[in-house]
Protein backbone atom coordinates (compact mmCIF):
# COMPACT_ATOMS: atom_id res chain seq x y z
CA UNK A 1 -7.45 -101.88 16.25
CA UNK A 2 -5.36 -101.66 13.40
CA UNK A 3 -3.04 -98.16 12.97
CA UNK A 4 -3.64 -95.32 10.16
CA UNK A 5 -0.50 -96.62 8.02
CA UNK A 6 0.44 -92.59 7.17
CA UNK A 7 0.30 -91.77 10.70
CA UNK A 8 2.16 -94.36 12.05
CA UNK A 9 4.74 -93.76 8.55
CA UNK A 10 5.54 -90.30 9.76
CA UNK A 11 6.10 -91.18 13.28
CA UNK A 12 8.25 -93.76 12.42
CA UNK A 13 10.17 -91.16 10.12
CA UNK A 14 10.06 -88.59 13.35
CA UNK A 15 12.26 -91.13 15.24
CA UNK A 16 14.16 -92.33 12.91
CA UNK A 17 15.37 -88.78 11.74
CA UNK A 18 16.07 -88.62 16.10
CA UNK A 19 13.21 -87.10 17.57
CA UNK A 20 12.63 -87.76 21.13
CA UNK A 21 8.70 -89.80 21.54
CA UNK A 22 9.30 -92.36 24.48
CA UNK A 23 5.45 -93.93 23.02
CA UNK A 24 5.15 -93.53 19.83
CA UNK A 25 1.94 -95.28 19.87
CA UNK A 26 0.25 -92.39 21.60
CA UNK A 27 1.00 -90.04 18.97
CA UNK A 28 -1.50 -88.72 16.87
CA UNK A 29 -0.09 -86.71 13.51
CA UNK A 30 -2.46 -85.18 11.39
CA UNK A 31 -1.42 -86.32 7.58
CA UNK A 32 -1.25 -82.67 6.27
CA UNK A 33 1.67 -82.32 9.15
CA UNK A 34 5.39 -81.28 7.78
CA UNK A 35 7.62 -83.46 8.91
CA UNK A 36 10.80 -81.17 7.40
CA UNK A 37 9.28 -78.52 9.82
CA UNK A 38 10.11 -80.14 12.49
CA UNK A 39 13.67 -80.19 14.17
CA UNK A 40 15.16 -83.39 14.67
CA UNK A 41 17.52 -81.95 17.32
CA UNK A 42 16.31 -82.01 20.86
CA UNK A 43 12.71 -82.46 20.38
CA UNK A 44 10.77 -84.44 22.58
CA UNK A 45 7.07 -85.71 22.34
CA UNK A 46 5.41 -87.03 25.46
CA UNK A 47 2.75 -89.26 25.48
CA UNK A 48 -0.89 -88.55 24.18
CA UNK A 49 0.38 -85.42 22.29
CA UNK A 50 -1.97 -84.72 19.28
CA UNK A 51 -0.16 -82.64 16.66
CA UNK A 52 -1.85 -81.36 13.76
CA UNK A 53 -1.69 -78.27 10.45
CA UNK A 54 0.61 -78.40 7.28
CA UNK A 55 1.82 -74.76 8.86
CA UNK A 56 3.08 -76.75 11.72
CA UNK A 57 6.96 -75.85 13.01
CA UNK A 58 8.74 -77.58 16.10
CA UNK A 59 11.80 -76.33 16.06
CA UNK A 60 14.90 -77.72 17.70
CA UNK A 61 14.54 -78.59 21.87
CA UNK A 62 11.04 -77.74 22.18
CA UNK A 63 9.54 -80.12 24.40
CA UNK A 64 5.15 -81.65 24.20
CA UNK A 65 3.37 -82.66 26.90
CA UNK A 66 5.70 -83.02 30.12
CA UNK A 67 2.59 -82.40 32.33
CA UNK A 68 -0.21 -83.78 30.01
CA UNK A 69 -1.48 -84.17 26.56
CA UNK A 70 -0.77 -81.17 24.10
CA UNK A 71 -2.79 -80.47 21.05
CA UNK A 72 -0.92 -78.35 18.16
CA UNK A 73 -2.64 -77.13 15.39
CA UNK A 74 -0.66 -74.87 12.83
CA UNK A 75 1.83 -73.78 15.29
CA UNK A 76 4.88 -71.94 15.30
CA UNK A 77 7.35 -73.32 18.28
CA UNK A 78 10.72 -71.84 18.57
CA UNK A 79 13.68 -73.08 19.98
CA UNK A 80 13.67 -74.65 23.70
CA UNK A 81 9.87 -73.79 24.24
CA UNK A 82 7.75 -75.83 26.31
CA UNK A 83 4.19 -76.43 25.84
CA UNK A 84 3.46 -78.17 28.97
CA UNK A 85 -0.42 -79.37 28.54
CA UNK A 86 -3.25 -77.94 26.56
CA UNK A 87 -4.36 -76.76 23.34
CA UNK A 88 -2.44 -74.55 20.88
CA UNK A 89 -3.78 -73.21 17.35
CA UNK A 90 -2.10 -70.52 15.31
CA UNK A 91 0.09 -69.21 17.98
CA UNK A 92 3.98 -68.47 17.92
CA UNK A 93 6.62 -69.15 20.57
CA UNK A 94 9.57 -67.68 20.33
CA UNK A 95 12.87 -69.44 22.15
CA UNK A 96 12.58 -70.85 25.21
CA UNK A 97 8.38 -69.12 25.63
CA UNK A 98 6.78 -72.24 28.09
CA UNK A 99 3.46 -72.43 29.33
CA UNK A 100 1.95 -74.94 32.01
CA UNK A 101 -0.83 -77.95 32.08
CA UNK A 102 -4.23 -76.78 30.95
CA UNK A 103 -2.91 -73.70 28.83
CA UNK A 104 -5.16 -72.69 26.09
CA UNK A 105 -3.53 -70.51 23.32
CA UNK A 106 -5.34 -69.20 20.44
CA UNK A 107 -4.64 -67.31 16.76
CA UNK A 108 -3.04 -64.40 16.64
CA UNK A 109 -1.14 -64.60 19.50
CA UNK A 110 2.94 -64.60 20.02
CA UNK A 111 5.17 -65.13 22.93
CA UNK A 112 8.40 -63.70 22.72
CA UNK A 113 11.41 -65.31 24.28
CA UNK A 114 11.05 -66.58 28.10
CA UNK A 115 7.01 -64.92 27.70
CA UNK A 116 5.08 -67.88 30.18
CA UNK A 117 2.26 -68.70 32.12
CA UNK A 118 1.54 -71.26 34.79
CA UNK A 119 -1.16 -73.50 34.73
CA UNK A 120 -5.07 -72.55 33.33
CA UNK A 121 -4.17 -69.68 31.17
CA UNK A 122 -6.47 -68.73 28.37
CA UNK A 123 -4.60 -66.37 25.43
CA UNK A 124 -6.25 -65.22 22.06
CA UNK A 125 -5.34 -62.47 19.90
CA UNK A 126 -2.33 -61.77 23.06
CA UNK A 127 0.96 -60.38 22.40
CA UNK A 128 3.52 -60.56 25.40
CA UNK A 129 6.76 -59.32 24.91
CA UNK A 130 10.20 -60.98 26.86
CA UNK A 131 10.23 -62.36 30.20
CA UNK A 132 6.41 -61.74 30.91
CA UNK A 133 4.93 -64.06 32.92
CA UNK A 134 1.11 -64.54 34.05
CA UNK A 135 0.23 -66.71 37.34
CA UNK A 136 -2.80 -69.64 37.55
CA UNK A 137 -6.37 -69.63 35.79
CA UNK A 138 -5.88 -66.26 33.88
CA UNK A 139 -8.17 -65.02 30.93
CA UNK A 140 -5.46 -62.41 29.22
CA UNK A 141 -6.99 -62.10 25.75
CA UNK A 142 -6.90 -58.98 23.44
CA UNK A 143 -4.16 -57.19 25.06
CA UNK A 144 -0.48 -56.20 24.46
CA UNK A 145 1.88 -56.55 27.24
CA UNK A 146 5.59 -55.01 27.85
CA UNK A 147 8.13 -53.98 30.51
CA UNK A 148 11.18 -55.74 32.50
CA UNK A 149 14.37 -56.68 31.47
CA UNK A 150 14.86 -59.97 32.37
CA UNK A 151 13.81 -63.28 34.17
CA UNK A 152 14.40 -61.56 37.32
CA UNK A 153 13.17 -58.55 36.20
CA UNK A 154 9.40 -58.88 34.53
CA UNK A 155 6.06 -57.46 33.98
CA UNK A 156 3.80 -60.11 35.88
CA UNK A 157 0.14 -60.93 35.76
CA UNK A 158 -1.32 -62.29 38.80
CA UNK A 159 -3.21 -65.42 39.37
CA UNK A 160 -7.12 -65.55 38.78
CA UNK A 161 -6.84 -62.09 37.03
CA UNK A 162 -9.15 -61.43 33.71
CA UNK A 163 -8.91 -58.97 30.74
CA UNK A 164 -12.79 -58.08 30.07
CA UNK A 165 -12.79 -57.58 25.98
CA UNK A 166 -16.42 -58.31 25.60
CA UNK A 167 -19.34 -55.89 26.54
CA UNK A 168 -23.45 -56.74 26.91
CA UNK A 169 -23.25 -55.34 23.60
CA UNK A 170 -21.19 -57.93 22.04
CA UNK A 171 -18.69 -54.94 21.56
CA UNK A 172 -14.75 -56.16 21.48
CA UNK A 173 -12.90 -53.00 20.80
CA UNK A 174 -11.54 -53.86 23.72
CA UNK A 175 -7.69 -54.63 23.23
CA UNK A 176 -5.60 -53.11 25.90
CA UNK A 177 -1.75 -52.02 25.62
CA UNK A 178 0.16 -52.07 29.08
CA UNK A 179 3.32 -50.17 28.05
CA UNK A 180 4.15 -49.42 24.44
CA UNK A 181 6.21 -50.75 21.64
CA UNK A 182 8.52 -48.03 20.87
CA UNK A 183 9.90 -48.35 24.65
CA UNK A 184 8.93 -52.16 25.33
CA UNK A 185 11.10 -53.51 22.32
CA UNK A 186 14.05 -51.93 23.77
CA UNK A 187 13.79 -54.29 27.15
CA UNK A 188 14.62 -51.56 29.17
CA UNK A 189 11.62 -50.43 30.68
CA UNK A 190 10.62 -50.97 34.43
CA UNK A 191 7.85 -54.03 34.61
CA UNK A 192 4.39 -53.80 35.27
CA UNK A 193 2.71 -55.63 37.86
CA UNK A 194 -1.48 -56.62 37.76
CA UNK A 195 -2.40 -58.05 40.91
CA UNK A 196 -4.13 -61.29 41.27
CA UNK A 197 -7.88 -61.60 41.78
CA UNK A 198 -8.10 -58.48 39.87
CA UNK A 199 -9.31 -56.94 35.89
CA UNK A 200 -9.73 -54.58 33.36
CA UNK A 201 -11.69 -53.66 31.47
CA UNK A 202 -10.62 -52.79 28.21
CA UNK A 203 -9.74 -50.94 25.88
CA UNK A 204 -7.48 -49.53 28.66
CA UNK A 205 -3.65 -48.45 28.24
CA UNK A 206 -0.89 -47.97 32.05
CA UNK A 207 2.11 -47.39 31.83
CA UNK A 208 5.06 -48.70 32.70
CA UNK A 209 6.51 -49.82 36.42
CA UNK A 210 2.54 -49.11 36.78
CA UNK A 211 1.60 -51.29 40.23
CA UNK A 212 -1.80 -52.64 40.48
CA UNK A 213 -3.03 -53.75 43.89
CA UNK A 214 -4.57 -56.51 44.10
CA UNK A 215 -8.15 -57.31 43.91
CA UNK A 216 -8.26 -54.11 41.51
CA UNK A 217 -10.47 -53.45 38.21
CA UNK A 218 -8.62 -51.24 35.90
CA UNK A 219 -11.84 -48.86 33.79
CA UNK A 220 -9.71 -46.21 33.12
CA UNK A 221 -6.13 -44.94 31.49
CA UNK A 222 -3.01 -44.76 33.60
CA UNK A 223 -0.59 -43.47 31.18
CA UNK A 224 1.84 -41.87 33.55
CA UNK A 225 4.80 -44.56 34.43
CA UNK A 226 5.37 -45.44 37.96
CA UNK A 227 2.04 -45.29 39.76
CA UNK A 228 0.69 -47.27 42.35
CA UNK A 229 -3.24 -47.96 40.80
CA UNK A 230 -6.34 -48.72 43.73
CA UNK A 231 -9.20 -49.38 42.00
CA UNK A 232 -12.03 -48.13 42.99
CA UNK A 233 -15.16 -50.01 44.68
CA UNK A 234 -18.68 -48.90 43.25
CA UNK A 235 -21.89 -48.42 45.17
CA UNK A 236 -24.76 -51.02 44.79
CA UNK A 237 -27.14 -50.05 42.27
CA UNK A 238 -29.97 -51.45 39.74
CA UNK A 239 -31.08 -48.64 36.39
CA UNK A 240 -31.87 -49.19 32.99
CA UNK A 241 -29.74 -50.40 30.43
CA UNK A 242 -29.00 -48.17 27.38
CA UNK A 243 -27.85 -50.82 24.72
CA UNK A 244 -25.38 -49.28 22.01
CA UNK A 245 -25.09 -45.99 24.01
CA UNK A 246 -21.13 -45.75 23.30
CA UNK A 247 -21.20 -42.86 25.62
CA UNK A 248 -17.01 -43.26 25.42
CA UNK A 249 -17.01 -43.43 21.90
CA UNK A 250 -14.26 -40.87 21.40
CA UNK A 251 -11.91 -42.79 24.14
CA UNK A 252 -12.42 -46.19 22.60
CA UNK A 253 -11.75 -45.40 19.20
CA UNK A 254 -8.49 -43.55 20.12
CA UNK A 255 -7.43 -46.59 22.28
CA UNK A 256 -8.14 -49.16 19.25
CA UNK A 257 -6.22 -46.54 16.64
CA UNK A 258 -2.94 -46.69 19.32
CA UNK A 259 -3.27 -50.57 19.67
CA UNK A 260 -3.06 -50.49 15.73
CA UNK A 261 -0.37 -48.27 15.28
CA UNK A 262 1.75 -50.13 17.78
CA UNK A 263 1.02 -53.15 15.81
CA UNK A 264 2.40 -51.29 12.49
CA UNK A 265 5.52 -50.74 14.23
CA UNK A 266 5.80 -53.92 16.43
CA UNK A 267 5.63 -55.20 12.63
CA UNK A 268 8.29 -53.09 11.03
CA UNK A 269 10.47 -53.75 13.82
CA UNK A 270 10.50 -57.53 13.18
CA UNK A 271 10.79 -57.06 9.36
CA UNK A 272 13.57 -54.43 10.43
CA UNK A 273 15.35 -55.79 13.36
CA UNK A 274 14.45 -58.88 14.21
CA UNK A 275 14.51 -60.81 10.81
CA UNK A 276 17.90 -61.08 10.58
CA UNK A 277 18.11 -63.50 13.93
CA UNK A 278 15.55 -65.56 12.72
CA UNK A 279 17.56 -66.23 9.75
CA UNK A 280 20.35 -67.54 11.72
CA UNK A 281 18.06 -70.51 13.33
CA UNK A 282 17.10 -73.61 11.91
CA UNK A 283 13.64 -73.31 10.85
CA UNK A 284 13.86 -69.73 11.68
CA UNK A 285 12.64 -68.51 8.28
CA UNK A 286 9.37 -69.97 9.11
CA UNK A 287 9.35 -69.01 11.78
CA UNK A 288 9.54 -65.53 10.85
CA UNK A 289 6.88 -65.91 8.38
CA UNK A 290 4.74 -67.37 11.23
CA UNK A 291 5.42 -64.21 13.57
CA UNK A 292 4.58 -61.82 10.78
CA UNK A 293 1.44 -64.06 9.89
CA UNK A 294 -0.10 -63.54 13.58
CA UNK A 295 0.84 -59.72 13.29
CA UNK A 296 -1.12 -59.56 10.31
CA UNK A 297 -3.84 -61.23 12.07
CA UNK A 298 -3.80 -59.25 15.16
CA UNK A 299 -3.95 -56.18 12.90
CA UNK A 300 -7.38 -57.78 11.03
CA UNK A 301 -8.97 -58.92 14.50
CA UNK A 302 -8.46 -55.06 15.28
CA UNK A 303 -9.54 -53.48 12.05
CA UNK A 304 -12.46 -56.17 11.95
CA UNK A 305 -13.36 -55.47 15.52
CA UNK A 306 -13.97 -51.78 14.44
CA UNK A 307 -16.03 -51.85 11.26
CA UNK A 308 -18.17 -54.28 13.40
CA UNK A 309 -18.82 -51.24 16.14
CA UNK A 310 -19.11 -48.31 13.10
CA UNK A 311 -21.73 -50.61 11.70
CA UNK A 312 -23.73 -50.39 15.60
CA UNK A 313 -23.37 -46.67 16.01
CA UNK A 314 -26.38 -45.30 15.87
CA UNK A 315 -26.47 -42.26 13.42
CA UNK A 316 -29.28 -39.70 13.80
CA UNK A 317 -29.97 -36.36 12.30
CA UNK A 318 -28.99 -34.96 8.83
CA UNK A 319 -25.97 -33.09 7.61
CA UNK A 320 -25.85 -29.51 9.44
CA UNK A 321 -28.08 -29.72 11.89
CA UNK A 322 -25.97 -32.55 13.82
CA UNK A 323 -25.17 -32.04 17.45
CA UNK A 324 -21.36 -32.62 18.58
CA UNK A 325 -22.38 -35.91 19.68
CA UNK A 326 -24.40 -37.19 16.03
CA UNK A 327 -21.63 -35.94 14.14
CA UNK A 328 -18.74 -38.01 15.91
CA UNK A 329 -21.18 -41.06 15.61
CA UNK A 330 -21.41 -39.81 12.00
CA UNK A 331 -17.96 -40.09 11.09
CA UNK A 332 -17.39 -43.30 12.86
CA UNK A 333 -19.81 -44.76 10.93
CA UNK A 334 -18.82 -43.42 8.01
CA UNK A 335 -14.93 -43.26 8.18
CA UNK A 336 -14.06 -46.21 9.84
CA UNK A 337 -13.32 -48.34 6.49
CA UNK A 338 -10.68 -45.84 5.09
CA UNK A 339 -9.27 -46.19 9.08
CA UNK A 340 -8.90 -49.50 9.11
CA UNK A 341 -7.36 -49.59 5.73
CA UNK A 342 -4.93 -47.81 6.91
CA UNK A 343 -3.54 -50.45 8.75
CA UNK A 344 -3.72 -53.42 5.90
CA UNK A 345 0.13 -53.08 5.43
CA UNK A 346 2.96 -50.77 7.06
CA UNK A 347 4.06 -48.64 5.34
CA UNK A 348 8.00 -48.43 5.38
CA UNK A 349 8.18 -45.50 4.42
CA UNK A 350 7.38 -43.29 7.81
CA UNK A 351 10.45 -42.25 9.89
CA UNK A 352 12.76 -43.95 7.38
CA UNK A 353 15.83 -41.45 7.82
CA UNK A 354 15.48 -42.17 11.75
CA UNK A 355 15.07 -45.66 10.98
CA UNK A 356 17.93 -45.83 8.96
CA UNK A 357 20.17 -44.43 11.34
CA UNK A 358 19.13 -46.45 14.39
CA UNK A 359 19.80 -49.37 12.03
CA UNK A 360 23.18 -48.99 11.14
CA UNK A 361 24.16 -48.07 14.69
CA UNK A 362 22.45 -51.03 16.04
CA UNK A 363 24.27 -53.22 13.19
CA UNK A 364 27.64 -52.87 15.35
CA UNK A 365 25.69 -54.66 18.74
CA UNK A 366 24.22 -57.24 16.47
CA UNK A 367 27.25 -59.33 16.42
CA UNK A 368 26.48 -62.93 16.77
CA UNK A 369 24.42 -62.32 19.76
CA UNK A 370 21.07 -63.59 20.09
CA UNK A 371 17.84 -61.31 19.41
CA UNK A 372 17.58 -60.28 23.93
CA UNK A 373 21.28 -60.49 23.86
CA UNK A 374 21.39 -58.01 21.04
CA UNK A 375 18.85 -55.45 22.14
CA UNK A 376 20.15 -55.49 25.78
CA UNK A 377 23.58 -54.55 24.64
CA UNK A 378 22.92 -50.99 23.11
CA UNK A 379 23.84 -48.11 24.31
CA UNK A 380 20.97 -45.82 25.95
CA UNK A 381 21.73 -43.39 23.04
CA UNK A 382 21.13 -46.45 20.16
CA UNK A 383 18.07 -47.68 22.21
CA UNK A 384 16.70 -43.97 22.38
CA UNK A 385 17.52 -43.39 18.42
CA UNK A 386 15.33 -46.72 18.07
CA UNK A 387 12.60 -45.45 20.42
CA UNK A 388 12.21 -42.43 18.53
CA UNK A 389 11.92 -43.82 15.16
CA UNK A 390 8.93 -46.89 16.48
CA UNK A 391 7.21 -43.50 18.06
CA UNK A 392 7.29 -41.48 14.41
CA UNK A 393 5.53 -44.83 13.23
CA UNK A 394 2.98 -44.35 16.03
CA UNK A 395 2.65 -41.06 15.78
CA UNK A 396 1.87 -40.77 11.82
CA UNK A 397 -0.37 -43.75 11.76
CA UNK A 398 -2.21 -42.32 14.82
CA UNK A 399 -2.15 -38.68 12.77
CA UNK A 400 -3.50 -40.17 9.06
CA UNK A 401 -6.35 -42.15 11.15
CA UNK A 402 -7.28 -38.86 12.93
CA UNK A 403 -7.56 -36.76 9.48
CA UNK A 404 -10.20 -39.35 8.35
CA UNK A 405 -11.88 -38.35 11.73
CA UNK A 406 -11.61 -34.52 12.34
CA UNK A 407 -14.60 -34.34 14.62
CA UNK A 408 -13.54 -36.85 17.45
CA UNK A 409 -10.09 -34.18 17.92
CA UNK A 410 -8.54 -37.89 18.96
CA UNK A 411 -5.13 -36.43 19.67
CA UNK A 412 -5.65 -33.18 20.69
């Protein structure tokens, strides 16, 4: 069997610039693969590790394959992550993220530093903040997750727990936020704990130090913080099936409108706040880019996610003689596109003055501390000024998309 010569070429340039593969003939490298985008400082390849994508980043002590074969297509790995086994396409990792044998990670997803999962865990479309860790065979897609404030310290998932985003209706408004980003960002928010052999069933939003037990579905909002949740076990029953009913309509659509608008400001806080550490990494421009890529697709999986439902609410009845009911479904189905549009950019504009001044407070515990290093060292007042000014960005986003839908009374 005779080797691809540019494969084999851009191996041998991987080792000779010092990157760590103990078999190089196991390696397969796709020929649209980067090899300035990857670090030649501390990497290592184990065997039978497929990488792949001209978007491709490896930056410097990541680590391929130390439990089995790892496929990476058009990743972006950050410093001292580990990818233990599995497949990986259009996800992020910031320093030192891991995840174990069998993982399967999908676009628009990022892992923020020490964010991990054990063995058998599907991600798509899944943003976990610091320290957040998820047990064994977990499906976690669609879904924001916050709280703790350090590897001691951490919002958990337990093992053999699912996030339901997909209804007999082939309906998947159904991302969930557990905590928030104005509060979560700060990494000083108590962590929130899903017990294993459990669900929910989104689009549902807890709060923070939020406990629960396990074996538990989540169905419905927990938005106070601190709360021990016991789901509830329902009666055996067969009825008919009303397909498209949306008889929630009003709760689901508010839940989608917060997930976006903590997207906006999860977004403006990178461009903001975290930018600046990036740029102090090697590779760490691209990295950026990458991180602000996936938040640009989380933000169209959303916004796509919605036009799909507006376009299966059914609409009945002409204007003025419209029940309560027809009407909402009316606007939905008419107002969603100028919703979502809403969302195609953030605007930088909102909460500016408060921005500003959080920024140039939070300049003096910048020093040459790392990004968790950083955040963890401002004062509660600098951490609150930040908190408020993330919130305005929620707030006004969540205010413009309920103008364009006066009849639902989202926030009222």
């Amino acid at each position: 069997m005779e080797l691809q010569p540019r494969a084999y070429k851009k191996i041998q340039q991987l080792v000779g610039k010092g990157v760590d593969i103990p078999n190089p003939l196991t390696l397969d490298i796709g020929d649209d693969v980067d090899i300035e985008r990857i670090s030649s400082r501390g990497v290592r390849i184990y065997p039978g590790c497929r990488i792949y994508g001209g978007q491709t980043v490896i930056s410097e002590g990541a680590q391929l394959g130390s439990e089995g074969p790892v496929t990476v297509q058009n990743c972006f790995i950050g410093p001292e992550v580990s990818l233990k086994g599995g497949f990986f396409n259009k996800a992020v990792f910031l320093e030192k993220a891991h995840m174990g044998l069998g993982a399967h990670v999908r676009e628009g997803s990022i892992l923020e530093e020490e964010a991990n999962g054990a063995h058998c865990v599907g991600l798509k479309q899944t943003i976990l903040f610091p320290f957040v860790t998820l047990g064994s065979l977990i499906n976690f897609c669609d879904c924001l997750m916050a709280g703790g404030t350090s590897r001691k310290d951490h919002s958990e998932v337990g093992s053999s727990y699912i996030h339901f985003n997909f209804t007999p209706d082939g309906n998947k408004t159904t991302a969930s936020l557990m905590g928030d980003v104005p509060r979560g960002v700060m990494l000083n928010q108590p962590p929130i704990f899903l017990g294993g052999q459990g669900g929910m069933v989104g689009p549902t939003r807890i709060g923070f130090g939020c406990v629960s037990v396990a074996g538990t579905i989540l169905r419905k909002d927990t938005l106070d913080d601190g709360k021990l949740i016991v789901g509830k076990t329902y009666p055996e029953a067969v009825m008919d099936v009303s397909p498209n009913a949306y008889a929630g309509l009003v709760r689901l659509v508010k839940n989608n409108v917060i997930y976006l608008a903590n997207l906006a400001a999860l977004d403006l806080w990178y461009r903001f706040v975290r930018q600046p550490f990036f740029s102090r990494q090697e590779l760490g421009d691209l990295m950026y880019a990458g991180a602000l890529g996936n938040l640009q697709a989380a933000r169209n999986e959303r916004t796509k996610r919605l036009l799909a439902l507006a376009e299966k609410v059914p609409v009945r009845g002409e204007e003025g003689s419209r029940s309560r009911t027809e009407q909402r479904r009316y606007e939905v189905h008419s107002a969603m596109g100028r919703v979502c549009t809403l969302f195609d950019q953030p605007d930088e504009t909102v909460a500016r003055e408060k921005r500003d001044g959080f920024l140039a407070d939070f300049e003096g515990c910048r020093g040459e501390n790392r990004y968790v290093a950083a955040v963890q060292s401002m004062p509660p007042a600098v951490s609150a000024a930040g908190t408020a000014w993330l919130q305005d960005v929620v707030d006004e986003y969540c205010k413009r998309a309920a103008a364009l839908l006066p009849s639902l009374n989202l926030f009222q």
